[in-house]
Protein backbone atom coordinates (compact mmCIF):
# COMPACT_ATOMS: atom_id res chain seq x y z
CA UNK A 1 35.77 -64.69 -6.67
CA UNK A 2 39.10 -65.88 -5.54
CA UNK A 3 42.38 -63.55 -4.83
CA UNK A 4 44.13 -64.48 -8.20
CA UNK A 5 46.81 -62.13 -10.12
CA UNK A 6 45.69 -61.33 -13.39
CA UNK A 7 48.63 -58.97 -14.33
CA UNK A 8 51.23 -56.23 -12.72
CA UNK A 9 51.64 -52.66 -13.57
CA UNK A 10 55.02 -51.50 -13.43
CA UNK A 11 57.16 -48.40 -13.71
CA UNK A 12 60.45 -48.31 -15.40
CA UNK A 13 62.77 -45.91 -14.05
CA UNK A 14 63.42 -42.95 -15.99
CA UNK A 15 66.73 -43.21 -18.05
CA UNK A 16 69.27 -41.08 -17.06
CA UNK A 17 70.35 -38.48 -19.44
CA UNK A 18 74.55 -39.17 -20.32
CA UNK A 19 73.97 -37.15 -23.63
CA UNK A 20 74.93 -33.38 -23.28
CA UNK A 21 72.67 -31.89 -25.65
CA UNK A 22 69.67 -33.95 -23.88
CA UNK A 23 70.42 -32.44 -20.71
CA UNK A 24 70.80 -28.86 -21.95
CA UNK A 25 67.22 -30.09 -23.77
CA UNK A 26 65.48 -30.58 -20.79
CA UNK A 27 67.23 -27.56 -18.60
CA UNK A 28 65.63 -25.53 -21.41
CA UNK A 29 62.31 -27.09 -21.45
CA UNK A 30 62.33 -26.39 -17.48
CA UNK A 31 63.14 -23.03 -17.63
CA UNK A 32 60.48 -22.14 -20.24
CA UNK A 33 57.89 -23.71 -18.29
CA UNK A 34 58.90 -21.94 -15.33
CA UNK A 35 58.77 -18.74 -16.91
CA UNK A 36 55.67 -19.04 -18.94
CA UNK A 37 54.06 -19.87 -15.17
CA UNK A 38 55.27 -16.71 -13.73
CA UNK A 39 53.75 -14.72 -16.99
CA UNK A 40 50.73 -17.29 -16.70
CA UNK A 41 50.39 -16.26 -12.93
CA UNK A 42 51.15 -12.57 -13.22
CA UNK A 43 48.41 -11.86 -15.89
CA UNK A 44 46.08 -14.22 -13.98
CA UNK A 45 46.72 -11.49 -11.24
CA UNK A 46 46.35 -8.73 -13.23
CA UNK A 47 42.94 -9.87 -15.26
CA UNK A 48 41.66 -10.68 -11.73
CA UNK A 49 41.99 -7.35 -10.49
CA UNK A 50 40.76 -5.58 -13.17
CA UNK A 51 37.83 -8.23 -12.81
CA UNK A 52 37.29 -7.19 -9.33
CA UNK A 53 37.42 -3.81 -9.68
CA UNK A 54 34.57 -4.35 -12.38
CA UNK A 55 32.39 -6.00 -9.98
CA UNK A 56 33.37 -3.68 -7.16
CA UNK A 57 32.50 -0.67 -8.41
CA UNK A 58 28.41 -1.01 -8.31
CA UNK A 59 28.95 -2.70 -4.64
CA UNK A 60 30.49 0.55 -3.60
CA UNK A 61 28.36 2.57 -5.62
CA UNK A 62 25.57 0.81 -3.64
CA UNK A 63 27.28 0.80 -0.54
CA UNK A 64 27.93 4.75 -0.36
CA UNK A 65 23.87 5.54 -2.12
CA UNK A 66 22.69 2.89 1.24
CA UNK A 67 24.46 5.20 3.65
CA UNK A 68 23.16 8.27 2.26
CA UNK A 69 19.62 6.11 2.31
CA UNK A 70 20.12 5.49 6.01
CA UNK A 71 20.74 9.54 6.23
CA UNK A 72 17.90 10.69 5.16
CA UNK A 73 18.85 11.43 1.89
CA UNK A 74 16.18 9.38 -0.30
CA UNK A 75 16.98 11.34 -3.67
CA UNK A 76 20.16 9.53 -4.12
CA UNK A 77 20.21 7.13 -7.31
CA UNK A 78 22.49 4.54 -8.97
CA UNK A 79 22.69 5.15 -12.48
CA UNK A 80 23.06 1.73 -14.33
CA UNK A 81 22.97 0.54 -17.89
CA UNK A 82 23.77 -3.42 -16.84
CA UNK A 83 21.37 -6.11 -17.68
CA UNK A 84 22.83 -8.96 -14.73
CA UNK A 85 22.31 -9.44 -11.31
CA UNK A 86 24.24 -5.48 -9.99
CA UNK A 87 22.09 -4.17 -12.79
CA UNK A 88 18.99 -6.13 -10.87
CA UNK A 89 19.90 -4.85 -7.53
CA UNK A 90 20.56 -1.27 -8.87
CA UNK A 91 16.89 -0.86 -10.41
CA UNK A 92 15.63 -2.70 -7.02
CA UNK A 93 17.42 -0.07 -4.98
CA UNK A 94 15.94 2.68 -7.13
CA UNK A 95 12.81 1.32 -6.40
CA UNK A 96 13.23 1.20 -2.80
CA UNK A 97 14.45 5.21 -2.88
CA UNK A 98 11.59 6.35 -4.95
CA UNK A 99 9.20 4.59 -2.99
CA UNK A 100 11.23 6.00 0.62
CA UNK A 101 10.84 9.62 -1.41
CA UNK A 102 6.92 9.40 -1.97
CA UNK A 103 6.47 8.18 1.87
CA UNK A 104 8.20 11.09 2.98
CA UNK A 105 6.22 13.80 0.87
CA UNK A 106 3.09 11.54 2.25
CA UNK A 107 4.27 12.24 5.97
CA UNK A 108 4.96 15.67 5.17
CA UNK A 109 1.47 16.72 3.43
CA UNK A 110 -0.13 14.45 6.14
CA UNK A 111 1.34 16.03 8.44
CA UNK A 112 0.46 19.33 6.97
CA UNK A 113 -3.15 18.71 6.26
CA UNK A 114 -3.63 17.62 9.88
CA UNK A 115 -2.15 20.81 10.79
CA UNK A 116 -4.77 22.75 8.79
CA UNK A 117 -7.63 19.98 9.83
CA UNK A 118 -6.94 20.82 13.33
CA UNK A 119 -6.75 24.46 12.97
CA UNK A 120 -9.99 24.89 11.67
CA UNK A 121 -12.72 24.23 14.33
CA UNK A 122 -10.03 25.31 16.90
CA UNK A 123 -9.73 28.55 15.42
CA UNK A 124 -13.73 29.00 15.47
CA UNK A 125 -13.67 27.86 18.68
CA UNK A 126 -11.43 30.62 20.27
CA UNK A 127 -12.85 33.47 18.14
CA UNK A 128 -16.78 32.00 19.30
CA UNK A 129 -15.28 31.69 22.81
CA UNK A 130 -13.33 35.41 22.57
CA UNK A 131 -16.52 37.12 21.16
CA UNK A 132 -18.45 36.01 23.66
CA UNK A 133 -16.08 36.80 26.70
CA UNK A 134 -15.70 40.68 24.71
CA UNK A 135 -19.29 40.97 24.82
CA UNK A 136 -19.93 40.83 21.20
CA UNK A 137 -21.64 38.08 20.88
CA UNK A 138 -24.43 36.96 23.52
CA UNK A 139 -24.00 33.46 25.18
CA UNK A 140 -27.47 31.59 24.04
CA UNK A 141 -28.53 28.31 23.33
CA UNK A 142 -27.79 29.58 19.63
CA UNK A 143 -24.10 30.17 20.11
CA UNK A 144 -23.37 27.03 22.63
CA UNK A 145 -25.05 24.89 19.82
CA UNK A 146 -22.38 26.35 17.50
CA UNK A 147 -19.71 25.51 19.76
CA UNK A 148 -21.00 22.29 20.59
CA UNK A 149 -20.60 21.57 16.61
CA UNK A 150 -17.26 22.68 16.40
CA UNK A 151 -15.92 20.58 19.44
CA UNK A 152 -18.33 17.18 17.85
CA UNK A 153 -16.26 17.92 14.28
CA UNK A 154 -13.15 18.46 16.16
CA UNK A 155 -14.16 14.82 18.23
CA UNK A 156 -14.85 13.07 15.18
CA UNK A 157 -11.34 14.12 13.30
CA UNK A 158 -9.37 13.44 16.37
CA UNK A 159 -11.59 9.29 16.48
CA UNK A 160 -11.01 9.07 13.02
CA UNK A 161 -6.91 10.02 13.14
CA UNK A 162 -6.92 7.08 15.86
CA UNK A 163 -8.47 4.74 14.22
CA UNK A 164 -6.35 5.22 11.19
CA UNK A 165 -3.22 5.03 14.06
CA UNK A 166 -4.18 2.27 15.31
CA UNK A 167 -4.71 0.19 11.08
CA UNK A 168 -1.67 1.47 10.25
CA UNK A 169 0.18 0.32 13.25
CA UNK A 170 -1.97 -3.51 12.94
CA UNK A 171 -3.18 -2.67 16.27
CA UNK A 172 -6.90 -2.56 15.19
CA UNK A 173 -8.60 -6.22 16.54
CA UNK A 174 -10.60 -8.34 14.52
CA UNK A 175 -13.02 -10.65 15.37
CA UNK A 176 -13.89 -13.17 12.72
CA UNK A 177 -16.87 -14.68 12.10
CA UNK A 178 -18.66 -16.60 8.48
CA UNK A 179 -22.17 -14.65 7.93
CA UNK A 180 -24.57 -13.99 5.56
CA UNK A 181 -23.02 -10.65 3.75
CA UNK A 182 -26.79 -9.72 2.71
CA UNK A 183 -27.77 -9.76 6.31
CA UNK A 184 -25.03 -7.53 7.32
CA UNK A 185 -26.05 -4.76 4.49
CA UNK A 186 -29.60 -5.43 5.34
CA UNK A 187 -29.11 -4.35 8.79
CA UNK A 188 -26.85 -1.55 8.33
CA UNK A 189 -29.83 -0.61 5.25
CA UNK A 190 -32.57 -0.41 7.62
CA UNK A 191 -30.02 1.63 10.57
CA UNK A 192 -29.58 4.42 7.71
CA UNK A 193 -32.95 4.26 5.49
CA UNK A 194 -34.36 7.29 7.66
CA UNK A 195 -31.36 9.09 8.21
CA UNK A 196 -30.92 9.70 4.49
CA UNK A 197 -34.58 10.17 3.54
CA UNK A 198 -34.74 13.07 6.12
CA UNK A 199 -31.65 13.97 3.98
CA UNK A 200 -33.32 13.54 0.56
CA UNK A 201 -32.20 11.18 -0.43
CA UNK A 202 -34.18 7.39 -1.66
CA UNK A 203 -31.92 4.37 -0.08
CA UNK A 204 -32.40 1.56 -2.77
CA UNK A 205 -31.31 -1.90 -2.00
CA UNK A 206 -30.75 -4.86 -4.51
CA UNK A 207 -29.57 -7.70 -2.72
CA UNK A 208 -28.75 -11.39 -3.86
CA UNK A 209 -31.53 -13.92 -3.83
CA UNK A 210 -28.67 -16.42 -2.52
CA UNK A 211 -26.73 -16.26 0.52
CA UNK A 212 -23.49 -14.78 0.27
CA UNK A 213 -21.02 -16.01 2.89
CA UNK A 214 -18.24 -14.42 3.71
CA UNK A 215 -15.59 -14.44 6.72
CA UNK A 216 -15.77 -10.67 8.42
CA UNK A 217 -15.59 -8.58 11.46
CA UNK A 218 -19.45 -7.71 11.92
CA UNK A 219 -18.50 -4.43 13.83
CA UNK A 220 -15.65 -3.10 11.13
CA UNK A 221 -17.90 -4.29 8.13
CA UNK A 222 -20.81 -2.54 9.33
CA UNK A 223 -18.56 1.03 10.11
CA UNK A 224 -17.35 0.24 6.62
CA UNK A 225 -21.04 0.33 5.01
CA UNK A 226 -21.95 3.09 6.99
CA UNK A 227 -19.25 5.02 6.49
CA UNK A 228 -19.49 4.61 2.69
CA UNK A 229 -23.64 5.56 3.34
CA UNK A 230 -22.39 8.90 4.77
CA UNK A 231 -20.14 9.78 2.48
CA UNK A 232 -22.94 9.53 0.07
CA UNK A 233 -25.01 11.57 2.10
CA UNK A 234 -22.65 14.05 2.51
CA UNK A 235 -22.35 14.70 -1.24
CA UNK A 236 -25.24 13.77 -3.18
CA UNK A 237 -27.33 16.36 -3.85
CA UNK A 238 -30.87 16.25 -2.71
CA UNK A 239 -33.55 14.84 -4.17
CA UNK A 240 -31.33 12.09 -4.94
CA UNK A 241 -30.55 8.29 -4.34
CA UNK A 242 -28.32 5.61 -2.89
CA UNK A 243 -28.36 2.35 -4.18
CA UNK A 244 -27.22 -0.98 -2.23
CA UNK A 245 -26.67 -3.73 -4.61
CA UNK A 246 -24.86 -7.17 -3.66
CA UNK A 247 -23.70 -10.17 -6.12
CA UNK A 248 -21.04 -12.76 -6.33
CA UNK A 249 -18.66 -13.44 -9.18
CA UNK A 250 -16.46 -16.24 -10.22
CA UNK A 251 -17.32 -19.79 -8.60
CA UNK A 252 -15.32 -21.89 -6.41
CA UNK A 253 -12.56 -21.55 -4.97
CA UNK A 254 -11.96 -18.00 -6.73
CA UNK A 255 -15.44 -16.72 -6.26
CA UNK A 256 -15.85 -13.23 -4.65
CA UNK A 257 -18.55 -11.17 -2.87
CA UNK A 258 -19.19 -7.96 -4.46
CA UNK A 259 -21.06 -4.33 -2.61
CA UNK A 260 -21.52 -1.66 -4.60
CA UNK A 261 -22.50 1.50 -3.47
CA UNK A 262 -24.07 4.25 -6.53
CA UNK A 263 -25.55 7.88 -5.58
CA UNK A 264 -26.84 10.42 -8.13
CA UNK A 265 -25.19 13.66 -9.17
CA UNK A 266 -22.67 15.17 -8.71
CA UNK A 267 -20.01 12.85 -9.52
CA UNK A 268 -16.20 12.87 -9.58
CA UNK A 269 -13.87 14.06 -12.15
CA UNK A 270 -12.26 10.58 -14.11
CA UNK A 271 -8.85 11.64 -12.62
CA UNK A 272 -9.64 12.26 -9.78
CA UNK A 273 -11.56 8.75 -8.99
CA UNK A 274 -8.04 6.89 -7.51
CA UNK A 275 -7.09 9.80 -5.12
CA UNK A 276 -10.49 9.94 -3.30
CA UNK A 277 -9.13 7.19 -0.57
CA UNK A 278 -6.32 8.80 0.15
CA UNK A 279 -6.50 10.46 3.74
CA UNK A 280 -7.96 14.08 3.92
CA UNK A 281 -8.52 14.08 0.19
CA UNK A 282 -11.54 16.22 -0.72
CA UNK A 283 -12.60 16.37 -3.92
CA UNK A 284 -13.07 20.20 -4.47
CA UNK A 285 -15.89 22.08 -6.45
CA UNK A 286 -19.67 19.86 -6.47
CA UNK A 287 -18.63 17.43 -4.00
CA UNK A 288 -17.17 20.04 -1.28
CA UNK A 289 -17.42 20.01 2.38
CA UNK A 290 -20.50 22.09 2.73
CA UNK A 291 -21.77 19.61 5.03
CA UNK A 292 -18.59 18.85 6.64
CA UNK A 293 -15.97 16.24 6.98
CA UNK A 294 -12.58 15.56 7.05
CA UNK A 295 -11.77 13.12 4.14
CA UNK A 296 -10.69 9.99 6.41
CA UNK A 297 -14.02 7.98 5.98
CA UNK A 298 -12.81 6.23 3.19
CA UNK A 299 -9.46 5.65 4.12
CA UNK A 300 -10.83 3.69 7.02
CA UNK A 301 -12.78 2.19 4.41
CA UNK A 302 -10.07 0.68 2.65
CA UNK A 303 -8.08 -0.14 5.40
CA UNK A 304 -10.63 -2.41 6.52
CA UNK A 305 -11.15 -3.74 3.17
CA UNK A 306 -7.62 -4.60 3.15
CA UNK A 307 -7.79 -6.18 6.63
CA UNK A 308 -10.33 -8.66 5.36
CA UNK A 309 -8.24 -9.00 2.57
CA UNK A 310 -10.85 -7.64 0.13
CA UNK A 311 -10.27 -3.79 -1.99
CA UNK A 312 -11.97 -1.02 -2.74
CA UNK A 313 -12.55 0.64 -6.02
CA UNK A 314 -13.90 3.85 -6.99
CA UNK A 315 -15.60 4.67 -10.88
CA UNK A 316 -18.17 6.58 -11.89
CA UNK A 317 -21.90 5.85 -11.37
CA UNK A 318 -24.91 5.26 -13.99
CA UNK A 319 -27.01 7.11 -11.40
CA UNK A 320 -24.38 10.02 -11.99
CA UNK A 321 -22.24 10.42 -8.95
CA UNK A 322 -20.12 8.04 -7.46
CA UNK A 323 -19.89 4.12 -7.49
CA UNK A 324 -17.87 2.45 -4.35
CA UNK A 325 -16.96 -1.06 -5.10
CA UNK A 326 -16.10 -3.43 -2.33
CA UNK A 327 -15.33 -6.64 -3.18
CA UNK A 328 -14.38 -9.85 -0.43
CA UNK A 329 -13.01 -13.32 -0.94
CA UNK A 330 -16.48 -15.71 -0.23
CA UNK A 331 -15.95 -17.99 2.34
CA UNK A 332 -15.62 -20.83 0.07
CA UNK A 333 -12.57 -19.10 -1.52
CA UNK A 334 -10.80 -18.07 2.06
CA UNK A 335 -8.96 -20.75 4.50
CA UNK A 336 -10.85 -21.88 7.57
């Protein structure tokens, strides 16, 4: 295409204004315009404020409930009726203070209950130890045996509060491995079979005809089983039974591998089923401590169910105590 002129654009100057009463015209038009700017800008300035101040207010409503967060103070909430994004962030920060509150009471009763946990078998121990230093009671075989319990229980609560530590500070190692989760419960089965029956109770396995892998920490899995085995023989009542079954659910990539664990009478009252992994719950009456324990079993339990990113459920059983359900990602359903 060639450089060629196909037309011109031009401006004609503006004609100048000889008439009076156009000049006085335009002056007027001028000043009008100016002044409905200033109004224009002035209630601009005014509908922004007001605007601000609208969306301030929940910011520094927020602002002032954060600091009193940071101080300690987790009761503090932002009432709000709005349905945007400040009404969104108001509900999330009540969520974040209620959740801050029930942590706290948690600490406090925890600390509390380790308190009394603690006090127990000392307490025994210094009146054992006093009585026999007064005389009162003889030092024997008898009487070192009961001391000897004492300091075991007191040995076991102390292992069990470290272990808990240590999951709760991600400081617990795992070593992975893909296994057979039938051989695993097989083995920890046969470790356990006698220790119940001279207990009472019948250990009953019913394990999957087909190999169920599953990607685990042999030495956590196994304290897992056998802790849920001694809870069971710790408050099933004797003659009774245990019963092992294994099973997988779902297929592909979503398939799981599923333990459950069902003892006979007694059982567990309905609401109390979700509290009985929380740490030094004891479910009173039937199930008591008669034959001791400190109700942190199964919150090891679940912490290592959680660690292998499986959970653990608790219901009641057909047997008529207690079903524990453990369920694990298969293999096939976890990443390599």
């Amino acid at each position: 295409m060639g450089a060629e002129v196909v037309g011109s654009l031009l401006l004609a100057p503006q004609p100048a204004l000889n008439n009076d009463l156009d000049v006085a015209f335009v002056r007027s038009q001028m000043s009008h315009a100016v002044m409905a700017g200033v109004a224009a800008t002035i209630a601009a300035l005014f509908a922004a404020w007001g605007l601000a101040r609208w969306l301030l207010k929940p910011v520094k409503t927020l602002g002032v409930r954060m600091e009193q967060l940071a101080a300690g103070d987790y009761r503090a909430r932002i009432e709000s009726g709005r349905t945007d994004e400040l009404g969104e962030l108001a509900r999330n920060y009540n969520c974040l203070a209620e959740t801050l509150t029930r942590n706290q009471d948690a600490r406090r009763r925890w600390g509390a209950d380790i308190a009394h946990e603690l006090r127990t078998p000392l307490s025994i121990l210094r009146g054992e130890i006093q009585a026999m230093q007064d005389g009162i009671r003889p030092l024997s075989k008898p009487a070192l045996d009961s001391l000897q319990a004492e300091c075991s229980r007191l040995t076991s609560l102390v292992d069990d509060l470290y272990q808990l530590s240590l999951a709760d500070a991600g400081a617990l190692t795992y070593r992975f491995v893909t296994l057979d989760f039938n051989a695993l419960v097989a083995d920890v089965e046969r470790e356990y079979h006698a220790s119940l029956r001279d207990v009472g109770l019948a250990l009953e396995t019913a394990l999957s005809r087909e190999p169920l892998m599953v990607r685990l920490d042999t030495q956590r899995m196994s304290q897992l089983i056998a802790n849920l085995l001694v809870n069971s023989a710790r408050y099933t009542d004797a003659p009774g039974v245990v019963r092992l079954t294994t099973s997988c659910l779902g297929s592909g990539s979503s398939s799981s591998v599923v333990l459950t664990v069902d003892d006979s009478a007694p059982g567990v009252q309905t609401e109390l089923l979700p509290k009985i992994f929380d740490r030094l719950f004891r479910v009173e009456g039937s199930r008591n401590r008669a034959a001791g324990g400190a109700g942190l079993g199964l919150s090891i339990c679940r912490n290592i169910a959680e660690a292998h990113s499986g959970k653990l459920v608790a219901s009641a059983s057909p047997l008529g105590g207690l079903r524990i359900t453990l369920s694990l990602p298969a293999a096939t359903a976890m990443h390599p």
